[in-house]
Every structure is written in C-alpha cells, then in structure tokens.
Protein backbone atom coordinates (compact mmCIF):
# COMPACT_ATOMS: atom_id res chain seq x y z
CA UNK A 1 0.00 0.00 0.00
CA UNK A 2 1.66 3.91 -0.75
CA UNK A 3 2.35 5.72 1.67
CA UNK A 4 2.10 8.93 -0.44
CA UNK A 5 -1.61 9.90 0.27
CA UNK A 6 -1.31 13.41 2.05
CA UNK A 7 -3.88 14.04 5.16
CA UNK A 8 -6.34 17.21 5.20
CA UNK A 9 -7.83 19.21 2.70
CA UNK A 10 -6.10 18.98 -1.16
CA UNK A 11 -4.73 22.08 -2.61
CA UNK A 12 -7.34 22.68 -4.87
CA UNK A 13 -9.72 23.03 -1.75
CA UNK A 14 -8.17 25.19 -1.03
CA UNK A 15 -8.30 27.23 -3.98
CA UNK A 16 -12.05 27.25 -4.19
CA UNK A 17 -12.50 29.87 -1.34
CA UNK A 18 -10.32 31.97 -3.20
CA UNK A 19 -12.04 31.75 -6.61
CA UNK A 20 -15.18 33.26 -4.98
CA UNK A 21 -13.40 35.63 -3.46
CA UNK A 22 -12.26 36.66 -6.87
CA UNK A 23 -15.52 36.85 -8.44
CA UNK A 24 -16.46 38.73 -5.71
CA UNK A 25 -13.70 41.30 -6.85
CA UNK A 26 -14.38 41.12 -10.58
CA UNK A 27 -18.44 42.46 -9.80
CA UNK A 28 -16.76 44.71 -7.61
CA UNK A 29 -14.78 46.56 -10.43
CA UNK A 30 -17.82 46.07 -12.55
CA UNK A 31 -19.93 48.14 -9.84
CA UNK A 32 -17.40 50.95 -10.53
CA UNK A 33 -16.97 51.02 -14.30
CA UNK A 34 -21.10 50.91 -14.26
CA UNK A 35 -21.30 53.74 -12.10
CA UNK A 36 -18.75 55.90 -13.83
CA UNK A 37 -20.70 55.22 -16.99
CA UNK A 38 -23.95 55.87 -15.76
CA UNK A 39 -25.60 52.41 -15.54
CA UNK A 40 -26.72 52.68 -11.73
CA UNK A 41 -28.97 49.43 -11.83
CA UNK A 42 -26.23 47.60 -13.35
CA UNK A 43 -23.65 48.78 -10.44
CA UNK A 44 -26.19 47.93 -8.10
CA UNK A 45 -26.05 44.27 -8.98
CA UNK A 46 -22.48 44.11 -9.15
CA UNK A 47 -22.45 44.99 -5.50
CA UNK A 48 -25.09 42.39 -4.71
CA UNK A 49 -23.59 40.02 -6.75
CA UNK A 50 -20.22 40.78 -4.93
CA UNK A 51 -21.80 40.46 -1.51
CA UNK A 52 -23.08 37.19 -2.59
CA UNK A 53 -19.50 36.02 -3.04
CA UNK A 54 -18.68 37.29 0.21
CA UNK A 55 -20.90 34.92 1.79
CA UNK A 56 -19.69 32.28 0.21
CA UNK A 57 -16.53 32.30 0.69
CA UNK A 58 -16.03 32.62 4.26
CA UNK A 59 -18.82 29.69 4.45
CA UNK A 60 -16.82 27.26 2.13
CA UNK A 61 -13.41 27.97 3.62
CA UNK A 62 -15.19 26.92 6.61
CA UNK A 63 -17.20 24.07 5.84
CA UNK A 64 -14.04 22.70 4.51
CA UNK A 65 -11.38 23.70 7.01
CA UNK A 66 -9.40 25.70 4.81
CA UNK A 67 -9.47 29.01 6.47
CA UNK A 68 -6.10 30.88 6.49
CA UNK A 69 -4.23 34.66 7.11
CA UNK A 70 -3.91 34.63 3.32
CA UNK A 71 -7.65 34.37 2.38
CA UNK A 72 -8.81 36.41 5.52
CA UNK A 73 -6.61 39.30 4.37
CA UNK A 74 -7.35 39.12 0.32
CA UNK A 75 -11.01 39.08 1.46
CA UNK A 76 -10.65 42.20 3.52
CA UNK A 77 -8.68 43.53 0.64
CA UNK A 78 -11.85 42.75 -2.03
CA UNK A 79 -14.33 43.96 0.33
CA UNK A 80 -12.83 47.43 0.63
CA UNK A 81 -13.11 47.53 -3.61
CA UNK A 82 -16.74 45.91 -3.30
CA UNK A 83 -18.37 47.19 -0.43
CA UNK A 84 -16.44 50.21 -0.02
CA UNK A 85 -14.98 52.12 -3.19
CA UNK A 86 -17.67 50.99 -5.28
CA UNK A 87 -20.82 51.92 -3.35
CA UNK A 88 -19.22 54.79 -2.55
CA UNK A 89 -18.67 55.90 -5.93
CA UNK A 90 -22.06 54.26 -7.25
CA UNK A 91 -23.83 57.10 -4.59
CA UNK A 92 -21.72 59.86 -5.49
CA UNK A 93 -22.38 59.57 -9.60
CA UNK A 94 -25.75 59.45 -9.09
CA UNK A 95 -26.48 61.94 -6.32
CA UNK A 96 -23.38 63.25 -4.23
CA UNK A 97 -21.97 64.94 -6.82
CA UNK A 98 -24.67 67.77 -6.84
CA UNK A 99 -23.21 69.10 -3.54
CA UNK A 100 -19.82 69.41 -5.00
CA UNK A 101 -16.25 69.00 -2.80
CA UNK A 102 -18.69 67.89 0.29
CA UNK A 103 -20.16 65.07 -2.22
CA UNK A 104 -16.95 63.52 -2.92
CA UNK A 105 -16.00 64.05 0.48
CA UNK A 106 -19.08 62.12 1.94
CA UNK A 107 -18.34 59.72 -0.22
CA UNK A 108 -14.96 59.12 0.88
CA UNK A 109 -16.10 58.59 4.24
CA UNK A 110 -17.99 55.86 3.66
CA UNK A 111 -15.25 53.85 1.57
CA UNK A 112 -12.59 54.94 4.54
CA UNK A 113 -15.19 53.68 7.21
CA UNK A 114 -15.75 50.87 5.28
CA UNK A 115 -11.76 49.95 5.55
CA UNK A 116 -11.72 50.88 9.29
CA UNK A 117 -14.58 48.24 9.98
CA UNK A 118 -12.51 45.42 8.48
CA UNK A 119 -9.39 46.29 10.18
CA UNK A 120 -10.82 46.68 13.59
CA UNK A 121 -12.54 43.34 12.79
CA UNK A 122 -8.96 41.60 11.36
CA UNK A 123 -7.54 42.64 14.53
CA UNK A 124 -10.11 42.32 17.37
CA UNK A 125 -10.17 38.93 18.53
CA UNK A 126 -13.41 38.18 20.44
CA UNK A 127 -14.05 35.14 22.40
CA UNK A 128 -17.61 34.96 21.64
CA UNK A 129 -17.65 34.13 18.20
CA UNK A 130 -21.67 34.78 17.96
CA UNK A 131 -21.08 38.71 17.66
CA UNK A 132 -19.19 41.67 16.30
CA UNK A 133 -19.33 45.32 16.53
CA UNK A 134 -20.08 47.42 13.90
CA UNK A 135 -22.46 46.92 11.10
CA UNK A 136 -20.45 44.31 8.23
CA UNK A 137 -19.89 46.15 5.22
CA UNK A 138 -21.75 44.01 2.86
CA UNK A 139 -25.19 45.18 4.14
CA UNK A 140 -24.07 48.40 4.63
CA UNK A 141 -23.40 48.52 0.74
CA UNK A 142 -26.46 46.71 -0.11
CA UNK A 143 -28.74 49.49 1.60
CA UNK A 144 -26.87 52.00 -0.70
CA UNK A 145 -27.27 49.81 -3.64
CA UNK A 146 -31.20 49.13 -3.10
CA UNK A 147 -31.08 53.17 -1.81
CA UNK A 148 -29.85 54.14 -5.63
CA UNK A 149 -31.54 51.33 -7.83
CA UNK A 150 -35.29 51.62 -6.12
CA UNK A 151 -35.40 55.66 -6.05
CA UNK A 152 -33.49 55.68 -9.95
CA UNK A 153 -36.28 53.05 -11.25
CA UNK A 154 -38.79 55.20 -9.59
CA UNK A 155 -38.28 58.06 -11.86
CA UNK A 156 -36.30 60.26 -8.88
CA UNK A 157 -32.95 61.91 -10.22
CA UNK A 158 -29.73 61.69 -8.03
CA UNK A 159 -30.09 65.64 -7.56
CA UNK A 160 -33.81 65.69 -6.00
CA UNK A 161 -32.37 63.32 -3.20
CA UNK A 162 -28.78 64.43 -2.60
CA UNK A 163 -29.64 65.47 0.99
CA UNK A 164 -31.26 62.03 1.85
CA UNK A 165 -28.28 60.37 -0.25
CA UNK A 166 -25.69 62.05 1.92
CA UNK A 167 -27.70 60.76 5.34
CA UNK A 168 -27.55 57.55 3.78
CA UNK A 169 -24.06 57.67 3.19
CA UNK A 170 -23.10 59.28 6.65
CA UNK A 171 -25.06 56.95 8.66
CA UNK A 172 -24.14 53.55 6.98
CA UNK A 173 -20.36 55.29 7.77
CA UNK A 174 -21.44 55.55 11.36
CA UNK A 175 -22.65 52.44 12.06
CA UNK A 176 -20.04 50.43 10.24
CA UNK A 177 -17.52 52.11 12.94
CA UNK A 178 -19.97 52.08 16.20
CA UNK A 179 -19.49 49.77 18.85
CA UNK A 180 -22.93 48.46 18.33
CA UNK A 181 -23.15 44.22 18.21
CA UNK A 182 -24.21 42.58 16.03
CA UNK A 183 -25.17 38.77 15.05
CA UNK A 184 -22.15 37.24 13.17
CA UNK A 185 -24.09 33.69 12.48
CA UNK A 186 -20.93 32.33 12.27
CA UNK A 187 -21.67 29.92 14.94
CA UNK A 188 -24.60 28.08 12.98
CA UNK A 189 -23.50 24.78 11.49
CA UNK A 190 -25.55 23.78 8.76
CA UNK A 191 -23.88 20.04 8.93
CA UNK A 192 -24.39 19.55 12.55
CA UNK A 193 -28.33 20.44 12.45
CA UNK A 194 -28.78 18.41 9.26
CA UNK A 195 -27.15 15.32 12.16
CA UNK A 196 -29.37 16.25 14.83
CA UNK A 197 -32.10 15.87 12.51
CA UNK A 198 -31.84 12.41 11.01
C-alpha cells in the first residue's frame, strides 16, 4: 500500500475559497466602471452580486477547514473595492456629486469607514464568536445599492435626493464604525443540524 496519500484538505480546496473571493472582486470593479458610466442598476447588482460572493466564501473555507491569514486578508482587501470604493462611488455619480467638494467628500467617508470596519474586525479577537461590533460592510453597501436602484427606477434623479443620499451615506459610515453588536451567524452549522435531525 503507498504511503504517499497526504492528510487534510487537497490544494485545490483550497483554492475554491479563493475563486469566490475573486468573483467577488471582478463584480466589484464592474460596480465601478457601471457607475462611472452611468448604468446605476447595473452597479447595483455588481455589489449584490459581490456580496453574494462574500458569503460564500467565508462559508466554504469553513465548511471545509481551509481558512487561512492569506484568504482572511485578500477578502478584507476585495471587500474594501466591493463594499467600499464601489458603493461609494455608485452614490456619489448618481447623487453626491450635486453638492460638490462635500459630495466627494461624503463619499470618501464611507469607503474609509468601510476599511476601518474590516481592520478593527482583522484585529479584534473576540471570544464569543456569535457577535461583532459594527455593522459588516456588505449590508451596509447593499442598503446604498437598493437606496440608488429603487429611487433611480422610480423616476427620482440623483439631484432631487442628494440630501437624503448624503444621510444615507453618513449613517451607513457611522454604524459600520460604532461599537454596536451585532449577530455574526458564524456559529450556525448547517452540517451539525442536518445530524441532529436524522
């Protein structure tokens, strides 16, 4: 018998987390050439589509014990593109820019909060896995997406709203750097309730 089978995960396992990860990043970039161009529904579901990769990710590097410093970071790296810089931008081409340097500058803020929340959360290390502080990024970006897709479907231009837009903006900024919890589900384990309940 060989003696050459390796133990734990192969390497292309490993890989897979990755790979979503990357997706994640190319609907990202897509988010931001849309919005540049004017396509707001289209950048919208680049940044859902990139927050669906997000989920995945962390839940397959999981589910198959491949979680590592190198995937952590390059997530945290994607995430400031997808749910940061392009959300940002997404609300500032279709409303912020009406109020000129404070536009852009709004805008800003919510990509550099956006970075803050994921290094606080690389380097806070919490013993109860359950919950984290600060609202995740992903939803934060969502609400702007929805924020910019529902009111530009509705017939509302960017400039009717700016005032509303830059709450938006401010308070997602906020509450991705408060100290409010919030449920990380990370401690649900799909595989142990499907075990419990055969």
């Amino acid at each position: 018998m060989s003696n050459s089978r390796v133990s734990g995960p192969r390497k292309g396992i490993y890989f897979l987390p990755s790979l979503f990860t990357t997706i994640g990043l190319f609907f990202g970039f897509y988010a931001i050439i849309q919005a540049t161009l004017g396509h707001y529904p289209q950048a919208s579901v680049g940044i859902l589509i990139a927050m669906i990769m997000d989920g995945f990710d962390g839940r397959v590097a999981r589910w198959t014990n491949t979680t590592s410093d190198f995937g952590k970071e390059y997530d945290s790296l994607v995430d400031v593109i997808s749910f940061g810089v392009a959300p940002g931008m997404l609300i500032y081409f279709w409303s912020l820019q009406y109020l000129g340097k404070a536009g852009w500058l709004i805008s800003f803020a919510f990509t550099a909060a956006t970075a803050l929340r994921l290094a606080r959360f690389n380097v806070i290390t919490s013993k109860e896995n359950r919950y984290f502080f600060g609202l995740a990024c992903p939803p934060a970006a969502a609400f702007v997406a929805f924020w910019v897709w529902n009111f530009h479907d509705a017939g509302f231009a960017g400039s009717e709203l700016v005032g509303f837009s830059a709450l938006i903006a401010f308070l997602m900024s906020m509450l991705m750097v408060s100290r409010i919890k919030y449920r990380s589900f990370k401690d649900l384990d799909p595989k142990n309730r499907v075990i419990q309940a055969m």
